[in-house]
PDB file of N, CA and C in Angstrom:
ATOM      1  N   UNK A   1      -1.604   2.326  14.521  1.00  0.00           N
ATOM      2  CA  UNK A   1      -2.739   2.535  13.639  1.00  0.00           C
ATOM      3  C   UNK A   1      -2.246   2.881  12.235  1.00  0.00           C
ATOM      4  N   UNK A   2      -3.059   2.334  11.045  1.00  0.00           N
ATOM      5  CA  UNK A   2      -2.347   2.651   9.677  1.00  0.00           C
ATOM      6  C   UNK A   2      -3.351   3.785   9.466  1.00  0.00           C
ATOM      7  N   UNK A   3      -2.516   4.330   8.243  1.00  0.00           N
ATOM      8  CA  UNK A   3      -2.274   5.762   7.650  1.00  0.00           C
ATOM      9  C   UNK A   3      -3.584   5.626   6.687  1.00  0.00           C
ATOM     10  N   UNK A   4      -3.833   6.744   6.057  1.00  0.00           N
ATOM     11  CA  UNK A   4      -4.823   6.652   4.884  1.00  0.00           C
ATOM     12  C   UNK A   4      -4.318   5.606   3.798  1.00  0.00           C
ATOM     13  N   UNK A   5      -3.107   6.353   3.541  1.00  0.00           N
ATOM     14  CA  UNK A   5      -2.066   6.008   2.339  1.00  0.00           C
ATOM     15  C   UNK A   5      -1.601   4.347   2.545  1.00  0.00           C
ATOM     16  N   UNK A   6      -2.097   3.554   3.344  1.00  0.00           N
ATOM     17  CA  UNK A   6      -1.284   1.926   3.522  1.00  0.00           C
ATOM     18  C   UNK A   6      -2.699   1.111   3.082  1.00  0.00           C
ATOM     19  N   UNK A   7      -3.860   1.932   2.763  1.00  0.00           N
ATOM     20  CA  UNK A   7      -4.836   1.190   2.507  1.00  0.00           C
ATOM     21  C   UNK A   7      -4.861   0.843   0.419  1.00  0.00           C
ATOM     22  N   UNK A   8      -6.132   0.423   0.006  1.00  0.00           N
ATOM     23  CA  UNK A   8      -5.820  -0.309  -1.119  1.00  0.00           C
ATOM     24  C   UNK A   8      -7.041   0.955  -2.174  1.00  0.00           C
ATOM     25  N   UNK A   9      -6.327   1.703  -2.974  1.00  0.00           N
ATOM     26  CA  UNK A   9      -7.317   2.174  -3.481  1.00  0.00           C
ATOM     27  C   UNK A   9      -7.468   1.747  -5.115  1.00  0.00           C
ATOM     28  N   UNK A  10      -8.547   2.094  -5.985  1.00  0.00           N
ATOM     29  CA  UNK A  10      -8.800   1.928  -7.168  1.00  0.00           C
ATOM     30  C   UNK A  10      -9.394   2.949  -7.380  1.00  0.00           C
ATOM     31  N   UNK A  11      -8.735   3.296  -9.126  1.00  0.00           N
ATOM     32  CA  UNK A  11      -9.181   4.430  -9.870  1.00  0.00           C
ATOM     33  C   UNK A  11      -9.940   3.960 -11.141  1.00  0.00           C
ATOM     34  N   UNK A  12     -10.821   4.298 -11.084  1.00  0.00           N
ATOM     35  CA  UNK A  12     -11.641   3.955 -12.988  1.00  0.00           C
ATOM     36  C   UNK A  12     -12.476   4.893 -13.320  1.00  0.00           C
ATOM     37  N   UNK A  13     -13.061   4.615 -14.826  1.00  0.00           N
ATOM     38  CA  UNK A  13     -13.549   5.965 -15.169  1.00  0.00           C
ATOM     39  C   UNK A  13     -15.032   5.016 -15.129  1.00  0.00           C
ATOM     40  N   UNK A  14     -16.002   6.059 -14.733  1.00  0.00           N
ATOM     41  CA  UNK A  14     -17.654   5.640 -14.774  1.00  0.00           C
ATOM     42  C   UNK A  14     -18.272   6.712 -15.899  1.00  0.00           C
ATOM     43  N   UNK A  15     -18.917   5.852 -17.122  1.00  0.00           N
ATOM     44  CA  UNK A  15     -19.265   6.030 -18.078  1.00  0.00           C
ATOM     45  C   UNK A  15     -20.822   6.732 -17.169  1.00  0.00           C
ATOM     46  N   UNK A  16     -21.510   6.231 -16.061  1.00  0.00           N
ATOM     47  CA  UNK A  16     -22.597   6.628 -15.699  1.00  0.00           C
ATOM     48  C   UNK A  16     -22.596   8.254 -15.241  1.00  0.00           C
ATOM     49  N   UNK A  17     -21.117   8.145 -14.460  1.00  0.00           N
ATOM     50  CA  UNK A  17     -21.032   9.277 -13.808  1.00  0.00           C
ATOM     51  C   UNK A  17     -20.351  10.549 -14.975  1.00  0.00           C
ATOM     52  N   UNK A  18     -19.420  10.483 -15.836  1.00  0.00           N
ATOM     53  CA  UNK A  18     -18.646  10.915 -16.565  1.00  0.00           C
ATOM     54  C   UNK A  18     -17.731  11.160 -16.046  1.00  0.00           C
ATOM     55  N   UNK A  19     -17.262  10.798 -14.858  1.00  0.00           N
ATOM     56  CA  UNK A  19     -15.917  10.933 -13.829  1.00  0.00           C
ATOM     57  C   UNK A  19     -15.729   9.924 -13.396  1.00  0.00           C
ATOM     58  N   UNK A  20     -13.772  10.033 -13.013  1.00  0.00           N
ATOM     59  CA  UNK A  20     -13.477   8.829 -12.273  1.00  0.00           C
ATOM     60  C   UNK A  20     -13.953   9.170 -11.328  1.00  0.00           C
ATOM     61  N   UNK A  21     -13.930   7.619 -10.461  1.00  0.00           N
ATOM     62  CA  UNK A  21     -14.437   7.615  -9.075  1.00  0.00           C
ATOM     63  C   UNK A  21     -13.452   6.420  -8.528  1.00  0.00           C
ATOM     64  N   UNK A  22     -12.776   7.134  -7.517  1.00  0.00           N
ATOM     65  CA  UNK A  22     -11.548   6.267  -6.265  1.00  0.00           C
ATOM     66  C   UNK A  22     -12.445   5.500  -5.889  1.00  0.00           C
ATOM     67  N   UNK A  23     -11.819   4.558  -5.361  1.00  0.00           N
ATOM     68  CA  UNK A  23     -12.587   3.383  -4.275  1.00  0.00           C
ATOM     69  C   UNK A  23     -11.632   3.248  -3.199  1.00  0.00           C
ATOM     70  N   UNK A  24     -12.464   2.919  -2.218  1.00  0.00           N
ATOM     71  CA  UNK A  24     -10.701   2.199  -1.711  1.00  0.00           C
ATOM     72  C   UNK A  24     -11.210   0.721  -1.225  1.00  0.00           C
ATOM     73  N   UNK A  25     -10.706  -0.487  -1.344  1.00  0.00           N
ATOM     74  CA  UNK A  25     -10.921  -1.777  -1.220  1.00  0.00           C
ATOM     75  C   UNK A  25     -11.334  -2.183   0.127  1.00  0.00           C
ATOM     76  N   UNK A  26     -11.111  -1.958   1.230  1.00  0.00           N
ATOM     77  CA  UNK A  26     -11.026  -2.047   2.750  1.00  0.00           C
ATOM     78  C   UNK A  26     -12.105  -1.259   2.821  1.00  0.00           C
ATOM     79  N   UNK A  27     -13.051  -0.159   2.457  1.00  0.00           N
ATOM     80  CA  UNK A  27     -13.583   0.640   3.119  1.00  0.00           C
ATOM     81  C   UNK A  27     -14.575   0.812   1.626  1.00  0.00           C
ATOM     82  N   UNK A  28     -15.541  -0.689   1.588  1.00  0.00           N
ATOM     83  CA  UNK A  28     -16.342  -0.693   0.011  1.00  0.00           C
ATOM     84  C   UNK A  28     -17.443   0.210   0.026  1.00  0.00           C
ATOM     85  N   UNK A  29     -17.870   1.171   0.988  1.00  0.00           N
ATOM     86  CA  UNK A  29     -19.153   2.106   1.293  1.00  0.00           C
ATOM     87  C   UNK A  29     -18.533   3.172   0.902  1.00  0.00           C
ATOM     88  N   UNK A  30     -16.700   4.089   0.656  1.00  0.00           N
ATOM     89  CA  UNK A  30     -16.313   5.083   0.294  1.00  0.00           C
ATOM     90  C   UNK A  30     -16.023   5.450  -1.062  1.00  0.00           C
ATOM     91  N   UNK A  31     -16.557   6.335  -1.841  1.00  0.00           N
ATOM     92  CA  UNK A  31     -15.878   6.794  -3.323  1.00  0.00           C
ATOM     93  C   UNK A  31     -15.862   7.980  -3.306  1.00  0.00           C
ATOM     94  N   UNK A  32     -14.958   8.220  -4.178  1.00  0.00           N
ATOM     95  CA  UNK A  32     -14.873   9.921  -4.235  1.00  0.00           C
ATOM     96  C   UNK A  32     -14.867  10.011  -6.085  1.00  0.00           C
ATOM     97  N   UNK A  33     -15.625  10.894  -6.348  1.00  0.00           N
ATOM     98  CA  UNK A  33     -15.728  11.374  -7.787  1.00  0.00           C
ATOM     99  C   UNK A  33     -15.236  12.583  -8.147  1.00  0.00           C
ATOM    100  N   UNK A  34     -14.255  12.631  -9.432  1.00  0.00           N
ATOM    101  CA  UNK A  34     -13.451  13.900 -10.305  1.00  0.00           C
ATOM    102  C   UNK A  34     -13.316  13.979 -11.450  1.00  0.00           C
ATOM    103  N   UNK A  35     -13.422  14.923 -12.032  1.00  0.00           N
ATOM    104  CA  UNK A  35     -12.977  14.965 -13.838  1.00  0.00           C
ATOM    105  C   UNK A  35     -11.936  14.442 -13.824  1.00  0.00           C
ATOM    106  N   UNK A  36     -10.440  14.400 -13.068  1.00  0.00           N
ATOM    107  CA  UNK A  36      -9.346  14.017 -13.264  1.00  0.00           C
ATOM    108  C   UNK A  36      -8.939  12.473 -12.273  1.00  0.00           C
ATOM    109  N   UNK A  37      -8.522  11.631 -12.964  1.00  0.00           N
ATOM    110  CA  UNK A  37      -8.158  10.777 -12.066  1.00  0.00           C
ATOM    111  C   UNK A  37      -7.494  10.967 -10.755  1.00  0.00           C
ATOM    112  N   UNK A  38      -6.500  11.804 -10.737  1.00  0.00           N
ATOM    113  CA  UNK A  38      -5.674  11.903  -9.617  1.00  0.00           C
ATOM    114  C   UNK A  38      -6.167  12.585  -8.667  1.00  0.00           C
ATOM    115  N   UNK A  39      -7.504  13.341  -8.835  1.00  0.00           N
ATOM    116  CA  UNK A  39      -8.016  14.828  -8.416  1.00  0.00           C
ATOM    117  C   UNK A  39      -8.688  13.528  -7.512  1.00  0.00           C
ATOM    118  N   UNK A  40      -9.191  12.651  -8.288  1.00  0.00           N
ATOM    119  CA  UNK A  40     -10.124  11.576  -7.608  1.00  0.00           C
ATOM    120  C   UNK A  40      -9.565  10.717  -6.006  1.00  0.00           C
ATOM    121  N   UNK A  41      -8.350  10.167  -7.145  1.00  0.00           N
ATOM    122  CA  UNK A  41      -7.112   9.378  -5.812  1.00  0.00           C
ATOM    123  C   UNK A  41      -7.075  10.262  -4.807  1.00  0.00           C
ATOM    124  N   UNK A  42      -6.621  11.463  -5.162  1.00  0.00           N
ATOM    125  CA  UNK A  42      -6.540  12.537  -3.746  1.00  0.00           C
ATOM    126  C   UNK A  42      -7.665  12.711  -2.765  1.00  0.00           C
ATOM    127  N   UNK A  43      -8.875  12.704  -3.661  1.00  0.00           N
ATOM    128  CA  UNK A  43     -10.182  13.227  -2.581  1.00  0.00           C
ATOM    129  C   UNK A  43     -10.625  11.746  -1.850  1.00  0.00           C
ATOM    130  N   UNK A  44     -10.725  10.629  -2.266  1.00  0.00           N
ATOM    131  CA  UNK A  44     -10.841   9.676  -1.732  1.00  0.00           C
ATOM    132  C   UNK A  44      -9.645   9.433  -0.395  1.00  0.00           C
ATOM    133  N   UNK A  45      -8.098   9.479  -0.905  1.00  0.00           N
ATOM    134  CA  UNK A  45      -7.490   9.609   0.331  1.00  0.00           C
ATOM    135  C   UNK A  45      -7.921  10.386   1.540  1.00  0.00           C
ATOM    136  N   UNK A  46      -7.999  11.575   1.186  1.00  0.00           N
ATOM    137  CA  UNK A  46      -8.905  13.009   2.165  1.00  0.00           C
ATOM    138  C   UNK A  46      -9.737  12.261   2.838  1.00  0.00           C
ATOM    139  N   UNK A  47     -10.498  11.872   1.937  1.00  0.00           N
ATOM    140  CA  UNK A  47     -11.730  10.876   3.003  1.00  0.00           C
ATOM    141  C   UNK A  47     -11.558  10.374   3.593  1.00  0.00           C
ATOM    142  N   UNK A  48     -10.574   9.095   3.054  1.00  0.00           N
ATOM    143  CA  UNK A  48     -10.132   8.175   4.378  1.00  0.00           C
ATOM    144  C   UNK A  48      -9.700   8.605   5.388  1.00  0.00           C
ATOM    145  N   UNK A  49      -8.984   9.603   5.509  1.00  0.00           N
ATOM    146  CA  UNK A  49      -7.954  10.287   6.271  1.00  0.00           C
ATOM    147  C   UNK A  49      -9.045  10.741   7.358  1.00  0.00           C
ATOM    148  N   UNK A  50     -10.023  11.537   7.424  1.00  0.00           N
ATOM    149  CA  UNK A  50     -11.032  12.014   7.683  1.00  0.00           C
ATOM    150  C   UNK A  50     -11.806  10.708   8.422  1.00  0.00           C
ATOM    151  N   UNK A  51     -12.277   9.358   8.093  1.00  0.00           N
ATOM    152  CA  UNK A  51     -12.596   8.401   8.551  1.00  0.00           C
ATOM    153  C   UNK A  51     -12.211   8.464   9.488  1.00  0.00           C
ATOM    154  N   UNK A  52     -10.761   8.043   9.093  1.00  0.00           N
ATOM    155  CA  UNK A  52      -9.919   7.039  10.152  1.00  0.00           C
ATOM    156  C   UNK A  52     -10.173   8.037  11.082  1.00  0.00           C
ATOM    157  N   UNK A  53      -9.944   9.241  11.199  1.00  0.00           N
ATOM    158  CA  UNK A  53      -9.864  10.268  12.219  1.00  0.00           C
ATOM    159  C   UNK A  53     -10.883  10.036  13.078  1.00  0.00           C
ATOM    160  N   UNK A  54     -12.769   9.967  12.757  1.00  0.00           N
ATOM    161  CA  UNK A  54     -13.472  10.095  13.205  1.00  0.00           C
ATOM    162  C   UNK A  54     -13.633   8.413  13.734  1.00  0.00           C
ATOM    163  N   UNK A  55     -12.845   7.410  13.582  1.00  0.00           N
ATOM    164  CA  UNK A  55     -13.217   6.416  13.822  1.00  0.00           C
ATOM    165  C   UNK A  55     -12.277   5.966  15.139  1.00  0.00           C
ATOM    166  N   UNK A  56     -11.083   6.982  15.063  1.00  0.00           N
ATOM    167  CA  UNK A  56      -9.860   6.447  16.190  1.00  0.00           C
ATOM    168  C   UNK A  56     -10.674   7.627  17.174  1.00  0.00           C
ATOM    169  N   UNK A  57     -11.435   8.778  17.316  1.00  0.00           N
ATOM    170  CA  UNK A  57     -11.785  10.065  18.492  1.00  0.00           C
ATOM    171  C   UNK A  57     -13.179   8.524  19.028  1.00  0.00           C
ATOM    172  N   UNK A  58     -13.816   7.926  17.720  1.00  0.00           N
ATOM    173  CA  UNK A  58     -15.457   7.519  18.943  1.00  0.00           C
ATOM    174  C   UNK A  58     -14.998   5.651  19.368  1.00  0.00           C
ATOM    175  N   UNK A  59     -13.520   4.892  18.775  1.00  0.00           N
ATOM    176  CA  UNK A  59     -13.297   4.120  19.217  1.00  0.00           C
ATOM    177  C   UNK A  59     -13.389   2.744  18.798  1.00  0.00           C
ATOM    178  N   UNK A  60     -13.811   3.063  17.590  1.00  0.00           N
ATOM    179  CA  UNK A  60     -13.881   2.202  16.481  1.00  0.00           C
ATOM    180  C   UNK A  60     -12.192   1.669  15.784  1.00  0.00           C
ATOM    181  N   UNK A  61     -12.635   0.200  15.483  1.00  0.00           N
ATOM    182  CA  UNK A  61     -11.341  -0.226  14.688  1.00  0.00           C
ATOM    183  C   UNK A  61     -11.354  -0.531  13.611  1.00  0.00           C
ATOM    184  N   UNK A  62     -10.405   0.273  13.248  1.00  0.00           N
ATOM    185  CA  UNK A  62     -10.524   0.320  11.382  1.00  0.00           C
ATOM    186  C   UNK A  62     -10.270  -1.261  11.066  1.00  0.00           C
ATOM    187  N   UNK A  63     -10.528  -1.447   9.589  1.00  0.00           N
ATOM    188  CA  UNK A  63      -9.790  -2.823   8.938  1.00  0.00           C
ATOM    189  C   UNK A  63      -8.634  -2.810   8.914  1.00  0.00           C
ATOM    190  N   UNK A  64      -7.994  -3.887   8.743  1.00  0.00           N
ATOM    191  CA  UNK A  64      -6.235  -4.233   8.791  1.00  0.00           C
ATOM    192  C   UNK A  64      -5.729  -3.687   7.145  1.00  0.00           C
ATOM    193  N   UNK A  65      -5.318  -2.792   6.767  1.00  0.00           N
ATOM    194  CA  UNK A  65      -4.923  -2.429   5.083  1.00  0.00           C
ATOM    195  C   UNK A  65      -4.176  -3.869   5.022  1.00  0.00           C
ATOM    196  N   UNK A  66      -5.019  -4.315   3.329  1.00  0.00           N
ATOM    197  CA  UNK A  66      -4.328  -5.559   3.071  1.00  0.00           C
ATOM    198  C   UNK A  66      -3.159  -5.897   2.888  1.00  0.00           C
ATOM    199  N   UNK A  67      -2.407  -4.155   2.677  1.00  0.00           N
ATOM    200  CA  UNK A  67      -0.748  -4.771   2.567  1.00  0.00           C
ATOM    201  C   UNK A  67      -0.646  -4.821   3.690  1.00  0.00           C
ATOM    202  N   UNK A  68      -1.100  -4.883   4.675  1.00  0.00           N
ATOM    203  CA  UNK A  68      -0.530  -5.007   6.423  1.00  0.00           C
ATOM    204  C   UNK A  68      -1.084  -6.755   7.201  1.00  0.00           C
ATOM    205  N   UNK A  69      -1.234  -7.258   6.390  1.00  0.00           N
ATOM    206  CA  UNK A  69      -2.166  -8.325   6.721  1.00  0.00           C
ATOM    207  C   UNK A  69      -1.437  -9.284   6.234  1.00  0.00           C
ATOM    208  N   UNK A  70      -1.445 -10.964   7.171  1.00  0.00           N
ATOM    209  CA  UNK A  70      -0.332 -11.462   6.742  1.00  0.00           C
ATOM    210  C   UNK A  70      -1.122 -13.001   6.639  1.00  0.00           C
ATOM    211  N   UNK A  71      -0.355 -13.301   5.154  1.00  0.00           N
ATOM    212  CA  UNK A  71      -1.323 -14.146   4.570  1.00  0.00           C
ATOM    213  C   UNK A  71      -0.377 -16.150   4.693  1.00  0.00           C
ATOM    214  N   UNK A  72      -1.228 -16.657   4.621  1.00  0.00           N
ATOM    215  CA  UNK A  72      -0.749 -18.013   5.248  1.00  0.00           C
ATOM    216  C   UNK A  72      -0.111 -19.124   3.930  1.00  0.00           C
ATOM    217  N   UNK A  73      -1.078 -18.231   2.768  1.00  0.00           N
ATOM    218  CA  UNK A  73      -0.770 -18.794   1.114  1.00  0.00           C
ATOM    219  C   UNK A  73      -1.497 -19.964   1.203  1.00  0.00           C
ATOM    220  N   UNK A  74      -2.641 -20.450   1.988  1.00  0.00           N
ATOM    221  CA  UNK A  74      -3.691 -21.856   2.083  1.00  0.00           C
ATOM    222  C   UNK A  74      -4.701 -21.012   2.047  1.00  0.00           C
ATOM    223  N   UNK A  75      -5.521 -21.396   1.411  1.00  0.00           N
ATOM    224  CA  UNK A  75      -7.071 -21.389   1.347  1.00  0.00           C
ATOM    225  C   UNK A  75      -7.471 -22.938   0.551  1.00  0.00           C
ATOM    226  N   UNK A  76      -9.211 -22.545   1.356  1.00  0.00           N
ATOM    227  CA  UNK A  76      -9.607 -23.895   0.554  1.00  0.00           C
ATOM    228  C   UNK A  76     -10.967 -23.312  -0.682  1.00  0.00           C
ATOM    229  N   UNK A  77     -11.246 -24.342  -1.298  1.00  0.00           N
ATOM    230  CA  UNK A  77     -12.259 -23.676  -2.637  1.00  0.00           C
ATOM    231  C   UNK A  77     -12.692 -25.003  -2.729  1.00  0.00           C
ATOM    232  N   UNK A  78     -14.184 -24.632  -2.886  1.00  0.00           N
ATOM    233  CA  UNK A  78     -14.430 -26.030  -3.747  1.00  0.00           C
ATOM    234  C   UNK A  78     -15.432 -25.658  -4.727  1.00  0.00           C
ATOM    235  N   UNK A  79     -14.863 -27.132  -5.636  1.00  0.00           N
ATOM    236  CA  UNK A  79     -15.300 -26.655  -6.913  1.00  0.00           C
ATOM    237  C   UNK A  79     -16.385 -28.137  -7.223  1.00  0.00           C
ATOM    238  N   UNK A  80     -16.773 -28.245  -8.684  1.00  0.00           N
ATOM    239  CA  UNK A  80     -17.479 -29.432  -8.907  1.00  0.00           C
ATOM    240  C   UNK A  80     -16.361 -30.621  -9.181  1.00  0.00           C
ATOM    241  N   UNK A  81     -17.415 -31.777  -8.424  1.00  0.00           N
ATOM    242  CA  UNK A  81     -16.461 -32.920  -9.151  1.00  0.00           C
ATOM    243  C   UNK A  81     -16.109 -33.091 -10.399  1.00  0.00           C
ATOM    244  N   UNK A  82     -16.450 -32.557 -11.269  1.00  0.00           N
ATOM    245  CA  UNK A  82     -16.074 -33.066 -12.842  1.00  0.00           C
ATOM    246  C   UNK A  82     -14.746 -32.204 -12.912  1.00  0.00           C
ATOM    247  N   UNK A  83     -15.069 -30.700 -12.681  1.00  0.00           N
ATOM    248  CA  UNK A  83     -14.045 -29.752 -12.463  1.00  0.00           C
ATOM    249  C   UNK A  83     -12.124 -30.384 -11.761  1.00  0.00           C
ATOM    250  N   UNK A  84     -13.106 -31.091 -10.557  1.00  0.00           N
ATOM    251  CA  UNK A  84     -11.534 -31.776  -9.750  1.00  0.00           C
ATOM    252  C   UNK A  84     -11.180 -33.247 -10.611  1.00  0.00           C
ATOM    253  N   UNK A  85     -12.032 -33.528 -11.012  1.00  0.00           N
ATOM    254  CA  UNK A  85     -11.559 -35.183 -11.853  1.00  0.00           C
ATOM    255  C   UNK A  85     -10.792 -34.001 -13.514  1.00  0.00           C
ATOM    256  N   UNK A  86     -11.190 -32.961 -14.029  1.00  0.00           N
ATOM    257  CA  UNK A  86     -10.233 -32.706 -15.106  1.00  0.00           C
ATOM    258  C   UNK A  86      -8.848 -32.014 -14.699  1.00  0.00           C
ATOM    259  N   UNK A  87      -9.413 -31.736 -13.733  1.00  0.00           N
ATOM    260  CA  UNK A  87      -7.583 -30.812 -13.206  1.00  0.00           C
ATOM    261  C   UNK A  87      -6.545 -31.794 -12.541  1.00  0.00           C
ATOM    262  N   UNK A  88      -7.032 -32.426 -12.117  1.00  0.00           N
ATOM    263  CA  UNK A  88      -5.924 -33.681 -11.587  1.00  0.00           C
ATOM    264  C   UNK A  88      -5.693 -34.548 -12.463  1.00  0.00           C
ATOM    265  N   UNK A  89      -6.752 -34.646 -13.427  1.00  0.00           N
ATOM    266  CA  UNK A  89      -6.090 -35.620 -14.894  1.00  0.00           C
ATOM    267  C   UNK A  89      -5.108 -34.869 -15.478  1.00  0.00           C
ATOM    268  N   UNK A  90      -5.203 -33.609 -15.527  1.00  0.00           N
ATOM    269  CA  UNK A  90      -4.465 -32.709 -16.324  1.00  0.00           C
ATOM    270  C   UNK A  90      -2.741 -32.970 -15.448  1.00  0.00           C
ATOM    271  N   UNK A  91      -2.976 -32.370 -14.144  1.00  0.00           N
ATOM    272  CA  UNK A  91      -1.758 -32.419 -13.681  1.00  0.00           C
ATOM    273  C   UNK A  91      -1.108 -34.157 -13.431  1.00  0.00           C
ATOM    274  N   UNK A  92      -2.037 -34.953 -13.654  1.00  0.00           N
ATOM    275  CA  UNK A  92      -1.150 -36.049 -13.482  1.00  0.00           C
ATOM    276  C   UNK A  92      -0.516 -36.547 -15.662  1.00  0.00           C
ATOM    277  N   UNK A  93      -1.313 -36.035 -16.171  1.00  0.00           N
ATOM    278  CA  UNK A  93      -0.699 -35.928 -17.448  1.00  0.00           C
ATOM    279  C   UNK A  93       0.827 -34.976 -17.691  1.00  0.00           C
ATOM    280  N   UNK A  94       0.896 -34.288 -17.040  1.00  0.00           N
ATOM    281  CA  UNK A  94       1.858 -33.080 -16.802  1.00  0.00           C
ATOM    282  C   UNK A  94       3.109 -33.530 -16.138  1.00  0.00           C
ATOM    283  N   UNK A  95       2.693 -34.886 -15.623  1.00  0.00           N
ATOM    284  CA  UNK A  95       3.470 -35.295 -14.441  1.00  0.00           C
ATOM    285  C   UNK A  95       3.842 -34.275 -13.442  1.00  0.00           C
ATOM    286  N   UNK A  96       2.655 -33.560 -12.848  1.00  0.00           N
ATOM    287  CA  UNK A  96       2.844 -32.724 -11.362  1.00  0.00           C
ATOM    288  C   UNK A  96       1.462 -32.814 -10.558  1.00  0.00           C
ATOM    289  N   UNK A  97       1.573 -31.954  -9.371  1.00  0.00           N
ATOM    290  CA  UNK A  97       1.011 -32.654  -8.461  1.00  0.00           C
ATOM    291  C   UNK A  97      -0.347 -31.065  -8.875  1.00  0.00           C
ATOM    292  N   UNK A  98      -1.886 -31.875  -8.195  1.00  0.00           N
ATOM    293  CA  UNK A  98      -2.508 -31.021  -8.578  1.00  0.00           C
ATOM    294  C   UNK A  98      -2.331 -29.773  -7.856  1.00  0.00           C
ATOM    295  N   UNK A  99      -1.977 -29.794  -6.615  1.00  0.00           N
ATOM    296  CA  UNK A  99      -1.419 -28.539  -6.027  1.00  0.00           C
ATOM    297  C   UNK A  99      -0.492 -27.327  -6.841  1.00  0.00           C
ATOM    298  N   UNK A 100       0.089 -27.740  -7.701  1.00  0.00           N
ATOM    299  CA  UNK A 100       0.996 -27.069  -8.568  1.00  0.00           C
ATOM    300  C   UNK A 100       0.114 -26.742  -9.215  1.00  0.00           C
ATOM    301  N   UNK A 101      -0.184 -27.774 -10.085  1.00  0.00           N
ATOM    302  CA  UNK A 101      -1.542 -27.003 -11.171  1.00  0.00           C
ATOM    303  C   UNK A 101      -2.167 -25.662 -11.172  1.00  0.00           C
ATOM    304  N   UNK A 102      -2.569 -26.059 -10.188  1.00  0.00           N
ATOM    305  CA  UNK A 102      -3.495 -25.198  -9.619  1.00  0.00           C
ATOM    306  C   UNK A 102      -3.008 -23.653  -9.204  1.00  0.00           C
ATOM    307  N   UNK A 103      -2.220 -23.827  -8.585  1.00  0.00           N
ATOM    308  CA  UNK A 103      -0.859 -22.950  -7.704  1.00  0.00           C
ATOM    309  C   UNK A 103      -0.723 -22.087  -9.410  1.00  0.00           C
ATOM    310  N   UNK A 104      -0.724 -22.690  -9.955  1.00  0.00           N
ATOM    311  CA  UNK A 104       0.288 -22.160 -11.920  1.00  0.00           C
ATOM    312  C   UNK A 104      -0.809 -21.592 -12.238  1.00  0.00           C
ATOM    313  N   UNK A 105      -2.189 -21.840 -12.087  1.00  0.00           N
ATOM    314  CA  UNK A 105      -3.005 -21.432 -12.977  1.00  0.00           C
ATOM    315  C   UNK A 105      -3.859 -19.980 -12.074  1.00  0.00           C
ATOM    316  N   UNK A 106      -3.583 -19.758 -11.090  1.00  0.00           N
ATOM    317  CA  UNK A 106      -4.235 -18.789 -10.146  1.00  0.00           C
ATOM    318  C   UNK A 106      -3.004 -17.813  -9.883  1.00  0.00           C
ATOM    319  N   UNK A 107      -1.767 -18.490 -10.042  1.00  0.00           N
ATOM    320  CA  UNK A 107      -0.679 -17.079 -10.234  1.00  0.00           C
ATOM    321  C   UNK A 107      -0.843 -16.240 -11.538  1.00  0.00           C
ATOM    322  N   UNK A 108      -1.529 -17.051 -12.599  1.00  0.00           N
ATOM    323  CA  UNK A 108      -1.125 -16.418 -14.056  1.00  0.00           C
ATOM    324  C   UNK A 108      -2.328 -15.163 -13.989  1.00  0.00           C
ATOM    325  N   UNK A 109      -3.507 -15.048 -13.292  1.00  0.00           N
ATOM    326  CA  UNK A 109      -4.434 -14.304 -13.143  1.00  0.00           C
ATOM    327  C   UNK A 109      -3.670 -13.052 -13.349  1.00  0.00           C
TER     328      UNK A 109
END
């Protein structure tokens, strides 16, 4: 079973709230809110920690933390035809294959 700490969290500041508020990515129903960012990261971990606890005693299975999850590097997307007729013009102007293209332009994110 993974730890609090192997899951995916995010820190930002909420202009609504006047505090950051943790997230954690795997578990989008949890936030924890603090004047201090880290005060935040910490109480959100707590939480999870606390979850997971109450979720491994009634038998429940947590999500897989995404760094624990093992990815195949294929997915499919679809987009509009005009969209796939300019990107394959592009990569055949480039002289490469649109797979690359594509591959180049979703790593640079």
């Amino acid at each position: 079973m993974s730890t609090a700490d192997h899951y995916t969290y995010r820190v930002r500041y909420s202009l609504e709230d006047s505090q950051h508020v943790a997230t954690i990515v795997e578990f989008p129903g949890l936030s924890w809110l603090a004047d201090d960012p880290v005060e935040a990261f910490k109480g959100a971990l707590q939480l999870l920690s606390e979850v997971l606890d109450d979720m491994q005693h009634t038998g429940e299975v947590p999500p897989v933390p995404l760094g624990e999850r093992e990815y195949s590097g294929k997915f499919q997307v679809r987009i509009p035809p005009e969209a796939h007729r300019r990107l394959a013009t592009e990569a055949a102007e480039q002289c490469i294959s649109l797979n690359r293209l594509v591959s180049e332009r979703l790593s640079a994110v």
